[in-house]
Protein backbone atom coordinates (compact mmCIF):
# COMPACT_ATOMS: atom_id res chain seq x y z
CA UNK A 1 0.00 0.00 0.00
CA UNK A 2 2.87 2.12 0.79
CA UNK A 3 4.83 1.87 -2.39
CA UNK A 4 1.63 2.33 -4.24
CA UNK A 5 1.39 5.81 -3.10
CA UNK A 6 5.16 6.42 -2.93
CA UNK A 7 5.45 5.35 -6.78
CA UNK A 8 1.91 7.46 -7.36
CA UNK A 9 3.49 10.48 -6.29
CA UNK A 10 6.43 10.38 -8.63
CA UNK A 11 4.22 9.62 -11.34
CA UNK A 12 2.80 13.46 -10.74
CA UNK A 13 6.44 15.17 -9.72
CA UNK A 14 7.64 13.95 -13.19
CA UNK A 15 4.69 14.83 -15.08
CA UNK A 16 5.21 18.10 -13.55
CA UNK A 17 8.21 18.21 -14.43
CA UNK A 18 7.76 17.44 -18.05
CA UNK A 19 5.44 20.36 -18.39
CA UNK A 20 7.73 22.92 -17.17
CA UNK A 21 10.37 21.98 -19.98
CA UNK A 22 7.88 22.08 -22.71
CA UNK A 23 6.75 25.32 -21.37
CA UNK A 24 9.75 26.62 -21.14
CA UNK A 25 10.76 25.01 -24.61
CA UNK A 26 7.88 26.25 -26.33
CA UNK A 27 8.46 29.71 -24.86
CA UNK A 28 11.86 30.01 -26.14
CA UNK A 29 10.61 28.85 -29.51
CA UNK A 30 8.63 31.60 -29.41
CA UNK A 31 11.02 34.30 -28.04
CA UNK A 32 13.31 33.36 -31.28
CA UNK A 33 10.53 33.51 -33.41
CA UNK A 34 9.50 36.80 -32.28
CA UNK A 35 13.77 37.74 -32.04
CA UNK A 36 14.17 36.75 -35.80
CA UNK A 37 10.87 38.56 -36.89
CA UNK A 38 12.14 41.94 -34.98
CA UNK A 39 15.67 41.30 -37.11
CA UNK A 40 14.35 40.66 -40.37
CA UNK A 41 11.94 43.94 -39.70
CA UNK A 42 14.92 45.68 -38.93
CA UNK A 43 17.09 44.85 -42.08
CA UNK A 44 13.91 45.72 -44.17
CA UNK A 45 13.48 49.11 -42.23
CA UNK A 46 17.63 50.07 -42.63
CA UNK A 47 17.66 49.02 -46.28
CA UNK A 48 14.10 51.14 -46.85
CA UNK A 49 16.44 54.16 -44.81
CA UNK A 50 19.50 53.51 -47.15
CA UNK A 51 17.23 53.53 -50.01
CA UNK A 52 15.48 56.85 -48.99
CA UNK A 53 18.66 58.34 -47.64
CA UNK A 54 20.23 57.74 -51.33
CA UNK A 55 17.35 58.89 -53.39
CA UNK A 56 17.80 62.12 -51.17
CA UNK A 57 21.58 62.51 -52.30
CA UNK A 58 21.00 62.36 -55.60
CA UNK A 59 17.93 64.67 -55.30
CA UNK A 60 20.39 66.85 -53.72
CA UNK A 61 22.96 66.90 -56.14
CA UNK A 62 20.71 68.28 -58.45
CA UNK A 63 19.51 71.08 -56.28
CA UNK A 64 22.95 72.12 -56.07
CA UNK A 65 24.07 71.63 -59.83
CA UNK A 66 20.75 73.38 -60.52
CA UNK A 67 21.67 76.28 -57.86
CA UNK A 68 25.52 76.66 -59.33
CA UNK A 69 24.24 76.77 -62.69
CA UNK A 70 21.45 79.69 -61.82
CA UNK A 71 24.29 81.47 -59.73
CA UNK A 72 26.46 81.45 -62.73
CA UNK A 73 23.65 82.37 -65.40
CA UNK A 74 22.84 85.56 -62.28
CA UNK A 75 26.50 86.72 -62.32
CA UNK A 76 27.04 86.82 -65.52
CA UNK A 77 24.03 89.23 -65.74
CA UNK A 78 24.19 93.04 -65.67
CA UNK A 79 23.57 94.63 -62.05
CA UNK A 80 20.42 96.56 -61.52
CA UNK A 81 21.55 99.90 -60.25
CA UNK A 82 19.72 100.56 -56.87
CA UNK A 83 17.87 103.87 -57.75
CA UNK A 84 16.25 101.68 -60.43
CA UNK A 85 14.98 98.79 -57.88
CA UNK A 86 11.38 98.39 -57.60
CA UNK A 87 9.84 99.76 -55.12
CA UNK A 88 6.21 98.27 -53.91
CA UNK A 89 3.33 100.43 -54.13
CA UNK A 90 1.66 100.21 -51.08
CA UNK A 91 2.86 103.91 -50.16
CA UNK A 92 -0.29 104.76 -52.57
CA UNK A 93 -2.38 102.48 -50.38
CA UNK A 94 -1.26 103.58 -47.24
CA UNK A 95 -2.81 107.39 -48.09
CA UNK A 96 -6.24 105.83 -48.31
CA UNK A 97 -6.79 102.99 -46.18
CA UNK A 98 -7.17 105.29 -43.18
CA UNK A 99 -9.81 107.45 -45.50
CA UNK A 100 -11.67 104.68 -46.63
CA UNK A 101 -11.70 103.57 -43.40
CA UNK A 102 -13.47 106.42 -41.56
CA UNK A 103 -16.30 106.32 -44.60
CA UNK A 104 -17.28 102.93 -44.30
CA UNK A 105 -17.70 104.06 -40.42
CA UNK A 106 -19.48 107.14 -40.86
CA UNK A 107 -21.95 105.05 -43.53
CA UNK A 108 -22.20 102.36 -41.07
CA UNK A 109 -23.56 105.10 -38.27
CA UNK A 110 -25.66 106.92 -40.58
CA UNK A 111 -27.32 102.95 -41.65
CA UNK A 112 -27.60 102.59 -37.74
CA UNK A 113 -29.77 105.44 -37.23
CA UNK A 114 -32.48 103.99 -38.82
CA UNK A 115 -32.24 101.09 -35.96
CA UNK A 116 -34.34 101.32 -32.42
CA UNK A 117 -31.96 102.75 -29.19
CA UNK A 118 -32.75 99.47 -27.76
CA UNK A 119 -29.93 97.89 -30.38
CA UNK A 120 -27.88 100.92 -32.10
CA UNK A 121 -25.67 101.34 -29.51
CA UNK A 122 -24.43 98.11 -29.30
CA UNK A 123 -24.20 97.30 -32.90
CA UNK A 124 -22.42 101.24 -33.87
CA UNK A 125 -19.83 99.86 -31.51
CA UNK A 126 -19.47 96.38 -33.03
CA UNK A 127 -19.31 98.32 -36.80
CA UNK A 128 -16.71 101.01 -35.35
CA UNK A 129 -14.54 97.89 -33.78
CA UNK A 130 -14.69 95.69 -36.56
CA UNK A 131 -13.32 98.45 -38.99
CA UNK A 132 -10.71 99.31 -37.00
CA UNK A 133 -9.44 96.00 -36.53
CA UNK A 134 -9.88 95.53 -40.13
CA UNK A 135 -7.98 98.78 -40.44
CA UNK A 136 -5.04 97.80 -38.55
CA UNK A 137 -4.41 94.39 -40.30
CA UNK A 138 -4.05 96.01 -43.57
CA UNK A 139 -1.32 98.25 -41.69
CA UNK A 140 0.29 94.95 -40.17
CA UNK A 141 -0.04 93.08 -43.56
CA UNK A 142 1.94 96.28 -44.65
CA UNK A 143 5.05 96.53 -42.49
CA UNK A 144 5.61 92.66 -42.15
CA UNK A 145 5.47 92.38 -45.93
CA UNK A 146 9.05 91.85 -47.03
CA UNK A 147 7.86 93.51 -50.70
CA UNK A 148 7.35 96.84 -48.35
CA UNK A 149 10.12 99.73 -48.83
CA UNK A 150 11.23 101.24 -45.40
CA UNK A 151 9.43 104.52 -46.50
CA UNK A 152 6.08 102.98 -46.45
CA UNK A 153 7.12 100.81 -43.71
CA UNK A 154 7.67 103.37 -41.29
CA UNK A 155 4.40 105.01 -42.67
CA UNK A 156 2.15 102.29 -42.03
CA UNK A 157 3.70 102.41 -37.95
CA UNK A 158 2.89 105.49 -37.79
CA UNK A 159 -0.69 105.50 -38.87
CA UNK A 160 -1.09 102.06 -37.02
CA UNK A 161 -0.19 103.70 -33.90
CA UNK A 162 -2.01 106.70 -34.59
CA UNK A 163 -5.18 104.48 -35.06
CA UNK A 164 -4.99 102.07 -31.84
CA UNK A 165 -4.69 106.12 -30.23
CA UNK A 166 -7.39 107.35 -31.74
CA UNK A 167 -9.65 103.95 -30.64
CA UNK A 168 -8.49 104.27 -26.56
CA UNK A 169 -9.58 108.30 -26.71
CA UNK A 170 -12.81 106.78 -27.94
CA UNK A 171 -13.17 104.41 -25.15
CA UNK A 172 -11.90 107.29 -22.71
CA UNK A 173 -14.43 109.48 -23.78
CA UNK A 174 -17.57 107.13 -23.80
CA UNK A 175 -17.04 106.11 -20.07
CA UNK A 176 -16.58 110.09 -19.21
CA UNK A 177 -19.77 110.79 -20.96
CA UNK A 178 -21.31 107.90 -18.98
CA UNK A 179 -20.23 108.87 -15.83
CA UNK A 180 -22.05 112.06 -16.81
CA UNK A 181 -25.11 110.17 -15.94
CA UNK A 182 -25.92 109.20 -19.17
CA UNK A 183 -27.23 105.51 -19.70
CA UNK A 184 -25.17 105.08 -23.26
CA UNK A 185 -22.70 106.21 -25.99
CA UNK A 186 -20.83 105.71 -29.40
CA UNK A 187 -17.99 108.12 -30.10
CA UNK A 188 -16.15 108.09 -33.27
CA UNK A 189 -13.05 109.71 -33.64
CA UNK A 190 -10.96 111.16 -37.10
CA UNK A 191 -7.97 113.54 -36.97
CA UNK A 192 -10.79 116.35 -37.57
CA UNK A 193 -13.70 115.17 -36.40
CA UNK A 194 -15.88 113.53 -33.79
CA UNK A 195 -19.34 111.94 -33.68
CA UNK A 196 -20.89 111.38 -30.49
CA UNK A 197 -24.25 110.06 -30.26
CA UNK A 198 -25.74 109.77 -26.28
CA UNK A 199 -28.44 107.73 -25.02
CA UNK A 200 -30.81 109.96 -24.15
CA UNK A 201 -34.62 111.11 -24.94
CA UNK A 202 -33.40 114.96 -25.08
CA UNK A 203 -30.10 116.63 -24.68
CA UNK A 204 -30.17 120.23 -22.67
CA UNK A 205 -27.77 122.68 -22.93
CA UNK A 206 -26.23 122.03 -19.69
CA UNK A 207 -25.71 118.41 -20.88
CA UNK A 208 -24.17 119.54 -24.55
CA UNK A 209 -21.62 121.37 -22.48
CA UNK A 210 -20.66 118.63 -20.80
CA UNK A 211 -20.36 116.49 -23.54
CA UNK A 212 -18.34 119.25 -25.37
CA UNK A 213 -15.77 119.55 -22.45
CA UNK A 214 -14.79 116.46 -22.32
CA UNK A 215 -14.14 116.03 -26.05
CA UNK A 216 -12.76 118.99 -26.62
CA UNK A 217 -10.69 118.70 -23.41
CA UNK A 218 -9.50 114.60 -24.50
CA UNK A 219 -8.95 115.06 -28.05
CA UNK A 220 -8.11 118.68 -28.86
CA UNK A 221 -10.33 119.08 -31.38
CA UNK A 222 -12.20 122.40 -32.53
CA UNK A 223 -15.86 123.06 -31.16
CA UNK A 224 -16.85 123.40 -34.57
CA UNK A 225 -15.46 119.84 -35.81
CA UNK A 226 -17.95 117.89 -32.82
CA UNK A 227 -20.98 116.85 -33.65
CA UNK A 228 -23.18 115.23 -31.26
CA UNK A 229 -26.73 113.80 -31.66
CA UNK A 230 -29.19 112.19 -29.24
CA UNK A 231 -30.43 108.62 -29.72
């Protein structure tokens, strides 16, 4: 009975046993499997680089045969004197974008009037914004252009600047008007001009003056240039 269970027993340990080796047979079949895969991948993917990195030589070669043979055809050319460069003609532009500009605001406001208080104020504001933003990215297409001669270069800076001024005096002057104790207002500002249009059912003298104080005292410009109008 004894031996029976004794020889049992080593029946199982080397059954055991047997698995473990073809597990760990099988596994290293695999593992070389998977290593050979990984090495043949590897040869494939270095002879697809070599193949790539040749084709790019040779493209290369002809880039620069191609370059020495322009550089050659460019010296042997006459030299443009540099009065006689051309110059890009956006110094022309520059003289009217600001103009064109402050019309398609003042047609904007005078289209607005037609509209209820309840929404001109809030759209003459969206028109006057949207133009001058549209204003200064012509300027910035200007003076980052490489095609743009330092003339109108320095042009286009100055009227930039002179715009992004003009819209903060705006904003300056609608909050003073507001703190007035009026409930609303749109001011557009030119280098002649200004439009100011309050909310209000009726505008007294006393309130006029007020309004023409602080323009006059925030943007310098004549009595006679202001024109203000009740909304």
């Amino acid at each position: 009975m004894f031996n029976f269970k004794f020889d049992k027993r080593k029946v199982v340990i080397l059954s055991l046993v047997f698995v473990l080796i073809s597990i760990s047979y099988l596994n290293y079949m695999l593992n070389k499997k998977s290593i050979l895969e990984s090495s043949s991948d590897f040869k494939q993917y270095e002879e697809n680089q070599l193949s790539v990195m040749t084709s790019k030589e040779n493209e290369d070669n002809i880039v620069v045969e191609e370059n020495i043979g322009k550089e050659t055809a460019t010296s042997s050319m006459m030299m443009i004197p540099e009065e006689e460069k051309v110059v890009d003609s956006k110094q022309e532009d520059i003289n009217k974008i600001v103009s064109v500009s402050n019309s398609n605001i003042e047609e904007s406001l005078l289209n607005n009037e037609k509209r209820n208080k309840s929404s001109y104020f809030l759209q003459a504001k969206i028109d006057i914004e949207v133009e001058r933003e549209k204003t200064i990215e012509r300027f910035d297409e200007i003076i980052n252009s490489k095609m743009t001669d330092e003339e109108s270069r320095k042009s286009a800076i100055k009227k930039k600047m002179a715009i992004i001024d003009l819209i903060n005096k705006e904003k300056i002057v609608e909050s003073l008007i507001k703190s007035k104790g009026f409930e609303d207002a749109v001011v557009f500002i030119t280098n002649e001009s200004v439009y100011v249009t309050v909310k209000d059912e009726e505008l007294s003298k006393s309130d006029i003056a007020k309004i023409l104080d602080i323009v006059t005292r925030e943007t310098k410009v004549s009595i006679d240039n202001i024109k203000i109008q009740n909304k």
